[in-house]
C-alpha atoms as a PDB file:
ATOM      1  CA  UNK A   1      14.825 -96.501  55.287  1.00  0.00           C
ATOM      2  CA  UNK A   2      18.904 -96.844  55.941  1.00  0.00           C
ATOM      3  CA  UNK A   3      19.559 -97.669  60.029  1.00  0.00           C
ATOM      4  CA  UNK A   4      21.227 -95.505  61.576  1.00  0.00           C
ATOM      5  CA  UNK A   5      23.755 -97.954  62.408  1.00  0.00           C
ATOM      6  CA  UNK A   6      23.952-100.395  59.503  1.00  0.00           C
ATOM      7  CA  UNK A   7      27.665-100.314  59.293  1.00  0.00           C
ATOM      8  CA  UNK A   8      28.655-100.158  55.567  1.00  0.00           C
ATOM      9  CA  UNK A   9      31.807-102.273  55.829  1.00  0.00           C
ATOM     10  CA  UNK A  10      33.086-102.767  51.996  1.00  0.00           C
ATOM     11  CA  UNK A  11      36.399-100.585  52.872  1.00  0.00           C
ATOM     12  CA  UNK A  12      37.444-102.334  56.457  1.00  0.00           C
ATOM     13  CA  UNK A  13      39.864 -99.237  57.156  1.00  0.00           C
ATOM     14  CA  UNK A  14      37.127 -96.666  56.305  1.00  0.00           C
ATOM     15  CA  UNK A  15      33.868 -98.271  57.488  1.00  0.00           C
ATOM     16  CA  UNK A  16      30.665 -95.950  56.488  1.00  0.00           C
ATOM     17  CA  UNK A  17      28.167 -95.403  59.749  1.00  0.00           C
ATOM     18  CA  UNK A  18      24.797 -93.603  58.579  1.00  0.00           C
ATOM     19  CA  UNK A  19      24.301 -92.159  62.032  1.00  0.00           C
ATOM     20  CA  UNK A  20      28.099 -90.006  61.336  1.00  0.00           C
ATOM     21  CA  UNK A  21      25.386 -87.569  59.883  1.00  0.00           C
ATOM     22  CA  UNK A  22      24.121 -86.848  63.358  1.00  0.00           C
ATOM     23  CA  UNK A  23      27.934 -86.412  64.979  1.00  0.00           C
ATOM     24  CA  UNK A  24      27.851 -83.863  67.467  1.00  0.00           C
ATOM     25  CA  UNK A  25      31.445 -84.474  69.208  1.00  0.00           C
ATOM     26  CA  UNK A  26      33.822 -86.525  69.401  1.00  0.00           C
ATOM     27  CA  UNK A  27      36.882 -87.563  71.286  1.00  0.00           C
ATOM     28  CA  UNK A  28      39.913 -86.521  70.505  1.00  0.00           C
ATOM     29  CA  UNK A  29      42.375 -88.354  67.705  1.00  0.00           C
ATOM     30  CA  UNK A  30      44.876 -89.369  70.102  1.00  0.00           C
ATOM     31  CA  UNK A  31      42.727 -90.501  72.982  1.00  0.00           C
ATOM     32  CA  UNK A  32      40.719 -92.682  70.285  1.00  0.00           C
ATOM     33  CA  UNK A  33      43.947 -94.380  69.239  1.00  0.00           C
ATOM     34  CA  UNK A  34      45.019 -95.269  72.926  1.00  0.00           C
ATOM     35  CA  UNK A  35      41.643 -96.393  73.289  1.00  0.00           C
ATOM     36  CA  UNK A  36      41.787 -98.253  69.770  1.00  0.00           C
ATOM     37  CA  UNK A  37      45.403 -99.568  71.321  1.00  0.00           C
ATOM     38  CA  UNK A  38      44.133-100.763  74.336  1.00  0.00           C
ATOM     39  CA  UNK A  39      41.101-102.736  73.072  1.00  0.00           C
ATOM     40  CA  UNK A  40      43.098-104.704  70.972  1.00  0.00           C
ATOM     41  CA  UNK A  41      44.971-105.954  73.452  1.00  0.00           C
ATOM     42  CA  UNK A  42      42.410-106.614  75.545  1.00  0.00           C
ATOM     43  CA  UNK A  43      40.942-108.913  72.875  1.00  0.00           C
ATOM     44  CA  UNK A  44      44.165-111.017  72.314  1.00  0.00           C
ATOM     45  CA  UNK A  45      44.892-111.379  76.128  1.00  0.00           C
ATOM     46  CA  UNK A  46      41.374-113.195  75.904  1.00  0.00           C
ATOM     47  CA  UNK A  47      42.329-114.637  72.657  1.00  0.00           C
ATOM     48  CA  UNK A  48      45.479-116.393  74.698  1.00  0.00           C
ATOM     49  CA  UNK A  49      43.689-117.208  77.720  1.00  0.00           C
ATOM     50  CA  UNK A  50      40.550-118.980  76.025  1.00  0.00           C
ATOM     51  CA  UNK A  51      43.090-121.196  74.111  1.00  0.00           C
ATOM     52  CA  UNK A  52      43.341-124.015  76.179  1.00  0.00           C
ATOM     53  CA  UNK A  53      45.617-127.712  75.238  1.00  0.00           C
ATOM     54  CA  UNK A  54      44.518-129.586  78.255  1.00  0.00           C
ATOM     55  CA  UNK A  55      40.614-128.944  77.136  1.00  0.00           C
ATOM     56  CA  UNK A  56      41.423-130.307  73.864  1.00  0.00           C
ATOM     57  CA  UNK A  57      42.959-133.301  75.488  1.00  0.00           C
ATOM     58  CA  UNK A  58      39.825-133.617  77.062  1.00  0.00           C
ATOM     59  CA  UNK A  59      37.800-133.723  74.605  1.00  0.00           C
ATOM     60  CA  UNK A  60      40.277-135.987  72.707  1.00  0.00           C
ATOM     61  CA  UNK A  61      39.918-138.156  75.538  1.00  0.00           C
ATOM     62  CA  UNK A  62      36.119-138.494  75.449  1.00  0.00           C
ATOM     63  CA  UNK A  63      36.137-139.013  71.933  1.00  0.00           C
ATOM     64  CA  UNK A  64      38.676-141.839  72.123  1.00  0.00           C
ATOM     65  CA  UNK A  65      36.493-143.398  75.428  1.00  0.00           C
ATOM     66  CA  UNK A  66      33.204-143.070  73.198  1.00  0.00           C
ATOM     67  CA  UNK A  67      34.904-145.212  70.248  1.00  0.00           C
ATOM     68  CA  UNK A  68      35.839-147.675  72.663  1.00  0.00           C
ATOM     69  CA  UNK A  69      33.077-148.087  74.681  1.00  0.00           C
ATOM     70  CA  UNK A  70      31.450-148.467  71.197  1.00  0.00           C
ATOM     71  CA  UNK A  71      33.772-151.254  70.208  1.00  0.00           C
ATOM     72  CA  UNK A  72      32.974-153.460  72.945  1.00  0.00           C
ATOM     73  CA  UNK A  73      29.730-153.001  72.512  1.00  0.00           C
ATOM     74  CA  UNK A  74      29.845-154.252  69.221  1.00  0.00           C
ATOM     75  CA  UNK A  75      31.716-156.872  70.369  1.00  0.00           C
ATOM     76  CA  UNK A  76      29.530-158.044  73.377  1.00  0.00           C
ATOM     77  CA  UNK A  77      26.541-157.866  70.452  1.00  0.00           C
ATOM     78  CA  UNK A  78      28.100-160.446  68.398  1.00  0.00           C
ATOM     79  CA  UNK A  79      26.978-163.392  70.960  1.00  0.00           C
ATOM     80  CA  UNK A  80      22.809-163.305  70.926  1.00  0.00           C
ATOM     81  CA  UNK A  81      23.019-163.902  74.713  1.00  0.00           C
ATOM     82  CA  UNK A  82      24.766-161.505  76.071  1.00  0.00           C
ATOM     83  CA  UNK A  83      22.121-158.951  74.609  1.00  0.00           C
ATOM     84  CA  UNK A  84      21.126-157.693  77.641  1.00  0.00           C
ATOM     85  CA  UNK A  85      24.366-157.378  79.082  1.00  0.00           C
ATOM     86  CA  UNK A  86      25.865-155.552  76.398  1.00  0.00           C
ATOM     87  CA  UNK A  87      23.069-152.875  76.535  1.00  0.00           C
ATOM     88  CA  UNK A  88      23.698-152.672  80.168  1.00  0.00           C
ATOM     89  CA  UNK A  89      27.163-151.780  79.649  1.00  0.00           C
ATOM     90  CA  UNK A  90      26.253-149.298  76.331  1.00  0.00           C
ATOM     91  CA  UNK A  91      24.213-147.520  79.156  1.00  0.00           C
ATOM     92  CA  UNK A  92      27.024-147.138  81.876  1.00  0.00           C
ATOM     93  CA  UNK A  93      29.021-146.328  79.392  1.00  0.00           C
ATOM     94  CA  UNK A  94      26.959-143.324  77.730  1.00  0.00           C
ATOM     95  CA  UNK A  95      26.583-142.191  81.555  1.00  0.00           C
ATOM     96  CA  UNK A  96      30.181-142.214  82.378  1.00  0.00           C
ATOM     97  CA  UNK A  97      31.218-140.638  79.086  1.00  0.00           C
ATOM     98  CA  UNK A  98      28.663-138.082  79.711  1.00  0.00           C
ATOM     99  CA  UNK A  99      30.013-137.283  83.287  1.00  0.00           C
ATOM    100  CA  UNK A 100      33.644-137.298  81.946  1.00  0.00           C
ATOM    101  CA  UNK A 101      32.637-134.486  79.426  1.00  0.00           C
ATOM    102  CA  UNK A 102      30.776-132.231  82.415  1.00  0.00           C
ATOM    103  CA  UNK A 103      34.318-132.556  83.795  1.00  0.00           C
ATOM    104  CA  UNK A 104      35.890-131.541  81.310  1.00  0.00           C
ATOM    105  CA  UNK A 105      33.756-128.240  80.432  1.00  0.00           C
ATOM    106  CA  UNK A 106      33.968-127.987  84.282  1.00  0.00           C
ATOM    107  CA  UNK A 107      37.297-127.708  84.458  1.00  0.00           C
ATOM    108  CA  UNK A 108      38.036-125.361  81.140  1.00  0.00           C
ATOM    109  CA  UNK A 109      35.722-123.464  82.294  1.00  0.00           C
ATOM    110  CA  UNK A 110      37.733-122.887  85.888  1.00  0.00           C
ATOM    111  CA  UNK A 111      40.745-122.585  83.549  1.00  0.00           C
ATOM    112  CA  UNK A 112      39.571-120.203  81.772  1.00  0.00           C
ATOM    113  CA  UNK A 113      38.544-118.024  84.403  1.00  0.00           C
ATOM    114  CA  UNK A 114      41.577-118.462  86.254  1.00  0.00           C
ATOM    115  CA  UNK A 115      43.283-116.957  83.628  1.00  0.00           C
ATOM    116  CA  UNK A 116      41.193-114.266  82.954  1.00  0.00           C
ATOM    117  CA  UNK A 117      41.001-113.338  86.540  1.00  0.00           C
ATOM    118  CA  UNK A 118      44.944-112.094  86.573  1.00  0.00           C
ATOM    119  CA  UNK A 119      46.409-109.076  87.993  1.00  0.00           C
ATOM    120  CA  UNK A 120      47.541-108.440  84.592  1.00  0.00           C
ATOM    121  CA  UNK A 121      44.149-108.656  83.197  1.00  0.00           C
ATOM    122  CA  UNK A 122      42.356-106.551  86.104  1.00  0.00           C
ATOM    123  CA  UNK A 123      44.760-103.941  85.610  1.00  0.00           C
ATOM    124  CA  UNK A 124      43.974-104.282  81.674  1.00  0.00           C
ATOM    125  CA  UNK A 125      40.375-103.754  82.645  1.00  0.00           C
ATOM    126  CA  UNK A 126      40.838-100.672  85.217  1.00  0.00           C
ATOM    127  CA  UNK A 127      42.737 -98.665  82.389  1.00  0.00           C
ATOM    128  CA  UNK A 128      39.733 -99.588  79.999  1.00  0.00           C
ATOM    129  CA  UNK A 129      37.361 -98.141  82.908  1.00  0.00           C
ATOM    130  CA  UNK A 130      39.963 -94.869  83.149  1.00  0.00           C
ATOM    131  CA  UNK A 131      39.913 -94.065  79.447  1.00  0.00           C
ATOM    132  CA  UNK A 132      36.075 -95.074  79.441  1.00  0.00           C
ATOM    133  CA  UNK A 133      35.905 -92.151  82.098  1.00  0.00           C
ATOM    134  CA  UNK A 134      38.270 -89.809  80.051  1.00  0.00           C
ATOM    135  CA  UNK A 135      35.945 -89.951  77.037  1.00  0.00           C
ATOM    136  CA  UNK A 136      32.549 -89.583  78.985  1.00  0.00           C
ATOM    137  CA  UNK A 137      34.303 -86.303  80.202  1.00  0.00           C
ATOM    138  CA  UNK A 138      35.280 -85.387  76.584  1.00  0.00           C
ATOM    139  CA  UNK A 139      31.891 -85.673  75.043  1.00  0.00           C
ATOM    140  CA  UNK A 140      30.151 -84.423  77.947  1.00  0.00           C
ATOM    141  CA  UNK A 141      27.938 -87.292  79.050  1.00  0.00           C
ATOM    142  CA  UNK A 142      25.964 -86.354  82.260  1.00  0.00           C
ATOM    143  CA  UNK A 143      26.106 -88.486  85.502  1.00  0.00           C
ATOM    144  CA  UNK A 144      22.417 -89.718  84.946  1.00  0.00           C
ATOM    145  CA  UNK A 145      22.953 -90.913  81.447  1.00  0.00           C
ATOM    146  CA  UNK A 146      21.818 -94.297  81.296  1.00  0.00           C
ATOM    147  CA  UNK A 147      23.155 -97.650  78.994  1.00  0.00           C
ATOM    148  CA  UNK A 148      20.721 -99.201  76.341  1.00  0.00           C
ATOM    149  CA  UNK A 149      20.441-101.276  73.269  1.00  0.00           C
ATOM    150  CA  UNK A 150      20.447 -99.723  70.014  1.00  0.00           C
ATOM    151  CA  UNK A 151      20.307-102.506  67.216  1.00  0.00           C
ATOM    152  CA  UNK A 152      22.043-101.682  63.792  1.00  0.00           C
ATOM    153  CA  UNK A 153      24.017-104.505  61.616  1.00  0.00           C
ATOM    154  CA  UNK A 154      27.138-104.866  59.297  1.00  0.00           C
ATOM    155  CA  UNK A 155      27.349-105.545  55.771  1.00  0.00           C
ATOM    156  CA  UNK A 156      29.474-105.218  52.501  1.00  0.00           C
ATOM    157  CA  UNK A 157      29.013-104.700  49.024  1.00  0.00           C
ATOM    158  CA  UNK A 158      29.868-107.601  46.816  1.00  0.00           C
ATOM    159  CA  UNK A 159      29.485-107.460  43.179  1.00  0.00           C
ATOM    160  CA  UNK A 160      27.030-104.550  43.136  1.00  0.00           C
ATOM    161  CA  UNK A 161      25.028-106.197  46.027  1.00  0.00           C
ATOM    162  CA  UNK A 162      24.553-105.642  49.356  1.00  0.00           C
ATOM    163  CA  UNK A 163      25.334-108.724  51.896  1.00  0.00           C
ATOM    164  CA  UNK A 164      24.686-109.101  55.481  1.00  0.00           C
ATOM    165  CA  UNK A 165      27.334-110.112  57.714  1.00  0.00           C
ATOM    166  CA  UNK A 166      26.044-112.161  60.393  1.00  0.00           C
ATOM    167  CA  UNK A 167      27.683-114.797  63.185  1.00  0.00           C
ATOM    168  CA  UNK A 168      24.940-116.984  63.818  1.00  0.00           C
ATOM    169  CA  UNK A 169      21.830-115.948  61.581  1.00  0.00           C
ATOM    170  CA  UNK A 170      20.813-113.041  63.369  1.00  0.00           C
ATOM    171  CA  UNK A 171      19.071-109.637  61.875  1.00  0.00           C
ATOM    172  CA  UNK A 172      20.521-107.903  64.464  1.00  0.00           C
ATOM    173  CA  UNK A 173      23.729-106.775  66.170  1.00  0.00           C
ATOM    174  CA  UNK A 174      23.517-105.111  69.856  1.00  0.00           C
ATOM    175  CA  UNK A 175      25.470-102.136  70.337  1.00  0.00           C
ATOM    176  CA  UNK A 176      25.488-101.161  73.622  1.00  0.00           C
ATOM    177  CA  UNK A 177      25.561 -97.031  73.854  1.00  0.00           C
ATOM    178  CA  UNK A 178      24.882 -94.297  76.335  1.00  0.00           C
ATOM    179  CA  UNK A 179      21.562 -92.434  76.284  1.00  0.00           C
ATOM    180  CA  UNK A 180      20.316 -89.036  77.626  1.00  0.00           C
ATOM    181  CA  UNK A 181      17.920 -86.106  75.904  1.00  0.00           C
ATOM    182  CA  UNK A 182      19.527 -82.562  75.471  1.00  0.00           C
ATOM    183  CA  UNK A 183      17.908 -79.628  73.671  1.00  0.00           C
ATOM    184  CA  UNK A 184      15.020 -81.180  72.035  1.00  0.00           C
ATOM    185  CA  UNK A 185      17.531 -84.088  71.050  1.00  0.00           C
ATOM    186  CA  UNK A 186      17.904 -87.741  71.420  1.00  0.00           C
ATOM    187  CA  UNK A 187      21.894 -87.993  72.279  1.00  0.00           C
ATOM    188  CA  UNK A 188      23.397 -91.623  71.758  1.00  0.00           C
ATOM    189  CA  UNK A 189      27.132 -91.927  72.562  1.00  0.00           C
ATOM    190  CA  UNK A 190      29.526 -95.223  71.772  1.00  0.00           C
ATOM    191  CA  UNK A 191      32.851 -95.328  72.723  1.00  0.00           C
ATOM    192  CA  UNK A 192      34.136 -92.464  70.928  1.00  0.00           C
ATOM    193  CA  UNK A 193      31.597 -90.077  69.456  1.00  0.00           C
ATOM    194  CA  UNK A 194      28.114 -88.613  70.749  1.00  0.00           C
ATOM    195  CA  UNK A 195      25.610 -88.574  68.532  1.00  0.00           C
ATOM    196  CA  UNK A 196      22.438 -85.748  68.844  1.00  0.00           C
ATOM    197  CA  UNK A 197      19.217 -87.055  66.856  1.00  0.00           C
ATOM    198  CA  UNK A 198      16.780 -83.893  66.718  1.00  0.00           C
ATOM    199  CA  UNK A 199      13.190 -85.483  68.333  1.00  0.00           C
ATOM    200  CA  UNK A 200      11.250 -82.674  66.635  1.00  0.00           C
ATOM    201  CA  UNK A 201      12.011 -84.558  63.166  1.00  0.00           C
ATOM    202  CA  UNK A 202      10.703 -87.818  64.017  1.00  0.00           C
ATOM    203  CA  UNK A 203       8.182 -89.082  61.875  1.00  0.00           C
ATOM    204  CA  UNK A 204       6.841 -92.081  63.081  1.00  0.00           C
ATOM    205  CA  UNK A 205       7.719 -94.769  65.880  1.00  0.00           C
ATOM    206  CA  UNK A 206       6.593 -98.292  64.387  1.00  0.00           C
ATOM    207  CA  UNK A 207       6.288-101.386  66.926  1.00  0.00           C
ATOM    208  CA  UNK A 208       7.570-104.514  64.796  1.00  0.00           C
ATOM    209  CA  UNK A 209       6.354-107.884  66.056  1.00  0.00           C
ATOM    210  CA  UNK A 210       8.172-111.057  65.031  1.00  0.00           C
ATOM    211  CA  UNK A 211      11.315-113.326  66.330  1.00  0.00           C
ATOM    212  CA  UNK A 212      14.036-111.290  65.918  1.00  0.00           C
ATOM    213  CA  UNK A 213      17.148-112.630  66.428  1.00  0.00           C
ATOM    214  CA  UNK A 214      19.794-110.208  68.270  1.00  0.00           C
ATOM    215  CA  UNK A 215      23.176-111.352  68.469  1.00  0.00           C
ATOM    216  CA  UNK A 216      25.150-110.145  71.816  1.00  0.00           C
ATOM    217  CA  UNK A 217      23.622-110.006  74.936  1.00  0.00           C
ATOM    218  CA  UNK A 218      24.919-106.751  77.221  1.00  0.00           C
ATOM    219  CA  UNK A 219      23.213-106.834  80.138  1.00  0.00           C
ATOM    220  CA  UNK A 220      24.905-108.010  83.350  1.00  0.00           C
ATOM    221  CA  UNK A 221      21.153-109.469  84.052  1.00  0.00           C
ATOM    222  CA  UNK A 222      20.200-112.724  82.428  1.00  0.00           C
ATOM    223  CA  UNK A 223      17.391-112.681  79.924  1.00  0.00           C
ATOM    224  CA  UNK A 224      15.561-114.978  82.083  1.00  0.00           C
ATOM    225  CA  UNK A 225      15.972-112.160  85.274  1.00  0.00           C
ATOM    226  CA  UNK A 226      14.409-109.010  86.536  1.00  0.00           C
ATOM    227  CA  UNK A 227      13.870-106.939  84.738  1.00  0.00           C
ATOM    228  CA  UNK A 228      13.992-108.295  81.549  1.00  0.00           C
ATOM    229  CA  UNK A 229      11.661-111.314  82.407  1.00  0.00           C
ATOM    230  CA  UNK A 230       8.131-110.163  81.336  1.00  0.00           C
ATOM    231  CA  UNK A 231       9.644-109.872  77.896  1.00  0.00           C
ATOM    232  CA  UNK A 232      10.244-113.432  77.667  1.00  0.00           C
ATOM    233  CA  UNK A 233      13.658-113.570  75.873  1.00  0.00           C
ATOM    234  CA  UNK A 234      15.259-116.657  74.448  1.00  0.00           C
ATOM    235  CA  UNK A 235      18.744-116.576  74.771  1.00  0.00           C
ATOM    236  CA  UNK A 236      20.812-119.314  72.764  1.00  0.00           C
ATOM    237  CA  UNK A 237      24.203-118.908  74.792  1.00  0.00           C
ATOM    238  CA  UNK A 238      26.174-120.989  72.560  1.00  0.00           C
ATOM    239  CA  UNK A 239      26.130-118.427  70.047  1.00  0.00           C
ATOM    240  CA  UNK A 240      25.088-115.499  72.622  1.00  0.00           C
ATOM    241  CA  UNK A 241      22.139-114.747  70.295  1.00  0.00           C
ATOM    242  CA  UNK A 242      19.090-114.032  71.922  1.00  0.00           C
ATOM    243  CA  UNK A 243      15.490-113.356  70.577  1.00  0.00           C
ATOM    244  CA  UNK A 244      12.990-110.764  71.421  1.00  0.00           C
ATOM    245  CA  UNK A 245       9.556-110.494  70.372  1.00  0.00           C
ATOM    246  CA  UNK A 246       9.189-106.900  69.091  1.00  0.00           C
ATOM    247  CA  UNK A 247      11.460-103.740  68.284  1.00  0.00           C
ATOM    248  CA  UNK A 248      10.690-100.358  68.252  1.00  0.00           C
ATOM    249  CA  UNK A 249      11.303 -98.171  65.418  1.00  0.00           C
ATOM    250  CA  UNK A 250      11.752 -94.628  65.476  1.00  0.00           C
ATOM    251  CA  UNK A 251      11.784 -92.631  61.836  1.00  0.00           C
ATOM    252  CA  UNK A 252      13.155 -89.779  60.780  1.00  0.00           C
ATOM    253  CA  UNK A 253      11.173 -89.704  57.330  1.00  0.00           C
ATOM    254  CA  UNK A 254      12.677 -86.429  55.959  1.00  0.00           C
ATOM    255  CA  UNK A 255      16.366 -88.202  56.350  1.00  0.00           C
ATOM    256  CA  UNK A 256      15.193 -91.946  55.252  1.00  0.00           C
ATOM    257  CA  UNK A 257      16.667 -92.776  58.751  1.00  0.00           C
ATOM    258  CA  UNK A 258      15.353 -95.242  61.410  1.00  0.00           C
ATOM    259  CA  UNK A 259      17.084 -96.145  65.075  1.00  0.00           C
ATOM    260  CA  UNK A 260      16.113 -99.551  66.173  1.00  0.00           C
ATOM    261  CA  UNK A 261      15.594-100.345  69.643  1.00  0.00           C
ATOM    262  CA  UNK A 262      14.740-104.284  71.567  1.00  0.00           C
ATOM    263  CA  UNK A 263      11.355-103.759  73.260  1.00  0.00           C
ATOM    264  CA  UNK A 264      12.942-103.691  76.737  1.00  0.00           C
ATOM    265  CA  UNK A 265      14.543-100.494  75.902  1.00  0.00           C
ATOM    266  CA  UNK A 266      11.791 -98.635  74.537  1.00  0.00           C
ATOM    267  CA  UNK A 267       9.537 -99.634  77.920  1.00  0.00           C
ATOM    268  CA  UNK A 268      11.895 -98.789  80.412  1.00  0.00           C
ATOM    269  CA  UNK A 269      14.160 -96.148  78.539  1.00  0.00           C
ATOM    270  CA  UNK A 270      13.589 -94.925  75.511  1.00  0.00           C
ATOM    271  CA  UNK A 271       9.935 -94.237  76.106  1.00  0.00           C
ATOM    272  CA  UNK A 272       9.719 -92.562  79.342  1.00  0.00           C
ATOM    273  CA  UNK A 273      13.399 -90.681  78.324  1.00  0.00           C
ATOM    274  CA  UNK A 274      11.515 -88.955  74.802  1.00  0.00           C
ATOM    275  CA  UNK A 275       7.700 -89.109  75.471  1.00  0.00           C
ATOM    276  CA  UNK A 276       6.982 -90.272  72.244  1.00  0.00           C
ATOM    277  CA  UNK A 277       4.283 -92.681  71.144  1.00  0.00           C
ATOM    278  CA  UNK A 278       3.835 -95.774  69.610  1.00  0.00           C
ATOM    279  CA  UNK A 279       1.804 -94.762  66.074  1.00  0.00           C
ATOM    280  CA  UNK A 280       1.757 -98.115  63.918  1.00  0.00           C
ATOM    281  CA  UNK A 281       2.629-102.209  64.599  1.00  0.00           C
ATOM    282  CA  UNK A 282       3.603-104.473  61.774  1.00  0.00           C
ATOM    283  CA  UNK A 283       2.981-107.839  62.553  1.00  0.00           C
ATOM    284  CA  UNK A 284       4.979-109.166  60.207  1.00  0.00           C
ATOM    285  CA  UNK A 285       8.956-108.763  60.297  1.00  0.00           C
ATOM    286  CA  UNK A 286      11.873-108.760  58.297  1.00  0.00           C
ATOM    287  CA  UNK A 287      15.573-107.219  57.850  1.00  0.00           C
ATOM    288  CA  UNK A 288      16.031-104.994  54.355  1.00  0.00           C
ATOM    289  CA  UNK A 289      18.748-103.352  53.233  1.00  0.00           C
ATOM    290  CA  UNK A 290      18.116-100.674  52.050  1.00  0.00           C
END
């Protein structure tokens, strides 16, 4: 079975999105270009502001302290009886070189925020939340529509094969979308277009069990928070990937289609929003293409 939102990305102008079968609406041309417009500048204001000279200075700076504090060490070592001494020292030194680099990641991180904590950039963010508001109106997105996880993943044809394209080694990327059920459908809605999945087609809903890597985590929650704590998430926030310990899988068997939710959604959405019910596990897991 294809996901509905394995994004086919051989042509990067004309990427190929299974779930485009399901399109019910979507926004206007030139309110998705604006839109298109304004993300991309979004994304290299926070390009500019997460480059940062004095935090490579920094970190320059503890590199060049670590070599030194290494070289007398060595030094001190050469002489049998100043042993203890010189492992003294190696300690204060680790300690203070350790310190100096919380200072540093302290302070980038202040920098950072600073800078992305502008008038300019909270007036970048309000006409984000005004076009966001324009296109819910366009595609006709009730008030009571909620926000969930629907996983899909990119990939690209190479030499007659099919390759994932992943960031950190996950099977998964999180797409946040809007949800709500409308005459007997399941309606899904990015950015841009509202998708309506008939319910009445669904085949099967399959609980797979496993750790599944997701990479991007959406929720203004932390994993590690209510509500999402009873699912006992492990969030790696180096490379915002986190890991769940089941998804849910809905089929549409007549289409070879499947939409892929995290476990949290299906509980507290995607369940109680459709009715359905769980009619298989898998305990084992894995990411085809196919």
């Amino acid at each position: 079975m294809r996901n509905l939102f394995a994004v086919d990305f051989t042509d990067e102008n004309h990427p190929v999105v299974p779930a485009d079968a399901y399109c019910r609406r979507r926004v206007n041309a030139a309110l998705e270009e604006k839109m298109d417009e304004h993300a991309d500048q979004i994304l290299e204001d926070v390009e500019k502001a997460t480059r940062s000279l004095p935090h490579i200075i920094g970190m320059g700076a503890c590199g060049i302290a670590g070599v030194v504090c290494f070289a007398v060490f060595d030094a001190i070592t050469d002489e049998a009886d100043h042993v203890p001494a010189a492992a003294w020292l190696w300690f204060a030194a680790a300690v203070v070189a350790f310190l100096l680099l919380l200072a540093v990641a302290y302070s980038y991180r202040k920098l950072i925020t600073a800078r992305l904590e502008t008038d300019e950039m909270n007036t970048q963010m309000e006409q984000a939340d005004a076009y966001a508001l324009l296109s819910r109106a366009e595609l006709g997105i009730p008030a009571d529509a909620v926000a969930m996880d629907v996983l899909g993943y990119s990939y690209e044809v190479k030499k007659g094969k099919e390759k994932l394209m992943k960031i950190a080694d996950e099977h998964y990327d999180a797409m946040e979308m809007t949800v709500f059920a409308e005459d007997g459908c399941l309606m899904l809605a990015d950015a841009v277009t509202l998708y309506a999945l008939p319910l009445s087609e669904v085949t099967a809903v399959t609980r797979r069990e496993g750790r599944i890597r997701v990479h991007s985590w959406n929720k203004e929650e932390e994993p590690n928070k209510e509500p999402y704590k009873p699912y006992r998430i492990r969030y790696d926030d180096e490379n915002d990937v986190f890991t769940v310990r089941a998804v849910y899988v809905l089929e549409w068997g007549g289409a070879d289609r499947e939409l892929v939710v995290p476990d949290y959604e299906w509980e507290r959405v995607l369940q109680p929003l459709t009715g359905l019910s769980v009619t298989a596990t898998e305990k084992a897991f894995s990411v085809t293409i196919g």
